[in-house]
Protein backbone atom coordinates (compact mmCIF):
# COMPACT_ATOMS: atom_id res chain seq x y z
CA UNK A 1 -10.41 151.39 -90.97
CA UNK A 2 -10.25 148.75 -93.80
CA UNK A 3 -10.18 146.24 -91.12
CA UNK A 4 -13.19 147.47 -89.67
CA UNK A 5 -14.77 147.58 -92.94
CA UNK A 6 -13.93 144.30 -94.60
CA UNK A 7 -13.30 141.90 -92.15
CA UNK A 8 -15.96 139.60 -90.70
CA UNK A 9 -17.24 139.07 -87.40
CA UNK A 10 -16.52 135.14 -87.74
CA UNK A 11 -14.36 132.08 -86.60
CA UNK A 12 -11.03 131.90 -88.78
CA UNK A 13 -7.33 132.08 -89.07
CA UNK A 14 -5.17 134.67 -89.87
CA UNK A 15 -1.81 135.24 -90.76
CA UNK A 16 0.32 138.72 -90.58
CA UNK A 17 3.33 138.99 -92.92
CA UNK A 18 6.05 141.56 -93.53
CA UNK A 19 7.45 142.68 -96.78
CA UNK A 20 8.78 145.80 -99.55
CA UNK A 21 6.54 144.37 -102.12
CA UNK A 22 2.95 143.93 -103.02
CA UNK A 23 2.81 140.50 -101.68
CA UNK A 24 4.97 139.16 -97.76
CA UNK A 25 8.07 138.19 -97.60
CA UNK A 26 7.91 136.53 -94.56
CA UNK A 27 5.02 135.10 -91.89
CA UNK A 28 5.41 137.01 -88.77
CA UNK A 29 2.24 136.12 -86.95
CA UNK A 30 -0.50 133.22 -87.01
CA UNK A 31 -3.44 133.25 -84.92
CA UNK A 32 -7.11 131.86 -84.80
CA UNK A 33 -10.36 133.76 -83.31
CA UNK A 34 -13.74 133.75 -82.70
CA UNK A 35 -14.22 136.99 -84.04
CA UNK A 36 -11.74 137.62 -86.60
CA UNK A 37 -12.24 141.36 -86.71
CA UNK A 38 -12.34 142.11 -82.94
CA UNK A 39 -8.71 139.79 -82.90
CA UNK A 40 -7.42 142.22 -85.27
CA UNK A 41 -8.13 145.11 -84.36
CA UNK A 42 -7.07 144.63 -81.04
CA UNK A 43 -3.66 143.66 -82.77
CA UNK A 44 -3.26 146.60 -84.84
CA UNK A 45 -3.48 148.73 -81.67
CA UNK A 46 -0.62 146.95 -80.52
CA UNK A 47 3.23 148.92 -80.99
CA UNK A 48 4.54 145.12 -81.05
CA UNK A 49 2.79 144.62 -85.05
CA UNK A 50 4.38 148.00 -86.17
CA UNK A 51 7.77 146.97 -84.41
CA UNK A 52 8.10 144.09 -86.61
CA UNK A 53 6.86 145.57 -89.67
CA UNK A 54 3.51 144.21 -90.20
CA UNK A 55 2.20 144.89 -94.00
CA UNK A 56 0.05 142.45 -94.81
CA UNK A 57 -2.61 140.77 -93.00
CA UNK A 58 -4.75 137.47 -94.90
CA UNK A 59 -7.26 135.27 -93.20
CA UNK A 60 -10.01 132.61 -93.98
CA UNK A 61 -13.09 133.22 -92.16
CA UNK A 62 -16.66 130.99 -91.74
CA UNK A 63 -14.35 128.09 -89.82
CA UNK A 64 -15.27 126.17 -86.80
CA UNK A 65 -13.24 126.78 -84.07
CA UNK A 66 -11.85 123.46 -84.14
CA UNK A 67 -11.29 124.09 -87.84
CA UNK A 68 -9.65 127.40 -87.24
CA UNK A 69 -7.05 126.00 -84.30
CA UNK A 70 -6.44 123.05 -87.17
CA UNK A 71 -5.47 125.53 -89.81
CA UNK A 72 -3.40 127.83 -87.12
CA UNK A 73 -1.25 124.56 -86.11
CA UNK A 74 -0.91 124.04 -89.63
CA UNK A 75 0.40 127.25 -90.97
CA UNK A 76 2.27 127.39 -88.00
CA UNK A 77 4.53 124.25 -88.92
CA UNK A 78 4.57 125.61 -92.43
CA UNK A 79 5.90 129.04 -91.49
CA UNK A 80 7.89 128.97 -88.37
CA UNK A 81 6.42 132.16 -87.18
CA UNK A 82 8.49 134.09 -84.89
CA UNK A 83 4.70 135.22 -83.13
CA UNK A 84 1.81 132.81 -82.68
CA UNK A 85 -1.05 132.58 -80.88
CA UNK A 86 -1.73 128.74 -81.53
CA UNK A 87 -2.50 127.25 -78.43
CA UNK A 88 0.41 124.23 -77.00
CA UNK A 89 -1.57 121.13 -76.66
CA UNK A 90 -0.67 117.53 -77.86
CA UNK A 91 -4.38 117.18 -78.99
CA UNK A 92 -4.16 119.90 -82.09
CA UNK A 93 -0.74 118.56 -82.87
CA UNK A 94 -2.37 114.82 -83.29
CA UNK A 95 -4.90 115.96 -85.29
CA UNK A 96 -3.15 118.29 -87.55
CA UNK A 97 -1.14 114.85 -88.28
């Protein structure tokens, strides 16, 4: 429901982390969308998030989607995520540097 409720309908990037505390441990998931709160939601019905034990969800939103894949390639070399969504082509990884 909070997802529903806070999250906009917007380009961005998100990232889902696992942890016992108030803030992650640990990145398990990076992803970009269109429509940030349709992406979600559709991965909270998932069993896979739960599985892994998904806590915390953060994204930036009001991104261009070029912006958005940008920022996914680069948390995604920051974090080492074992789940991504960021798509495998030479062009983002040449302009993420």
């Amino acid at each position: 429901m909070s997802v529903r409720l806070n999250v906009p309908r917007t380009t961005g990037v998100f990232l889902v982390g696992a942890g016992t505390g108030g803030a992650p441990d640990r990145v398990l998931m990076v992803g970009s969308a269109r429509d940030l709160r349709a992406r979600l939601l559709e991965l909270l019905e998932t069993d896979e998030m739960q599985r892994v034990g998904a806590r915390f969800i953060h994204w930036v939103a009001d991104m261009t989607i070029e912006q958005a894949r940008i920022a996914e390639r680069l948390f995604v070399r920051r974090y080492n995520p074992p789940i991504t969504d960021a798509p495998g082509t030479r062009y983002l990884d040449i302009l993420a540097g």
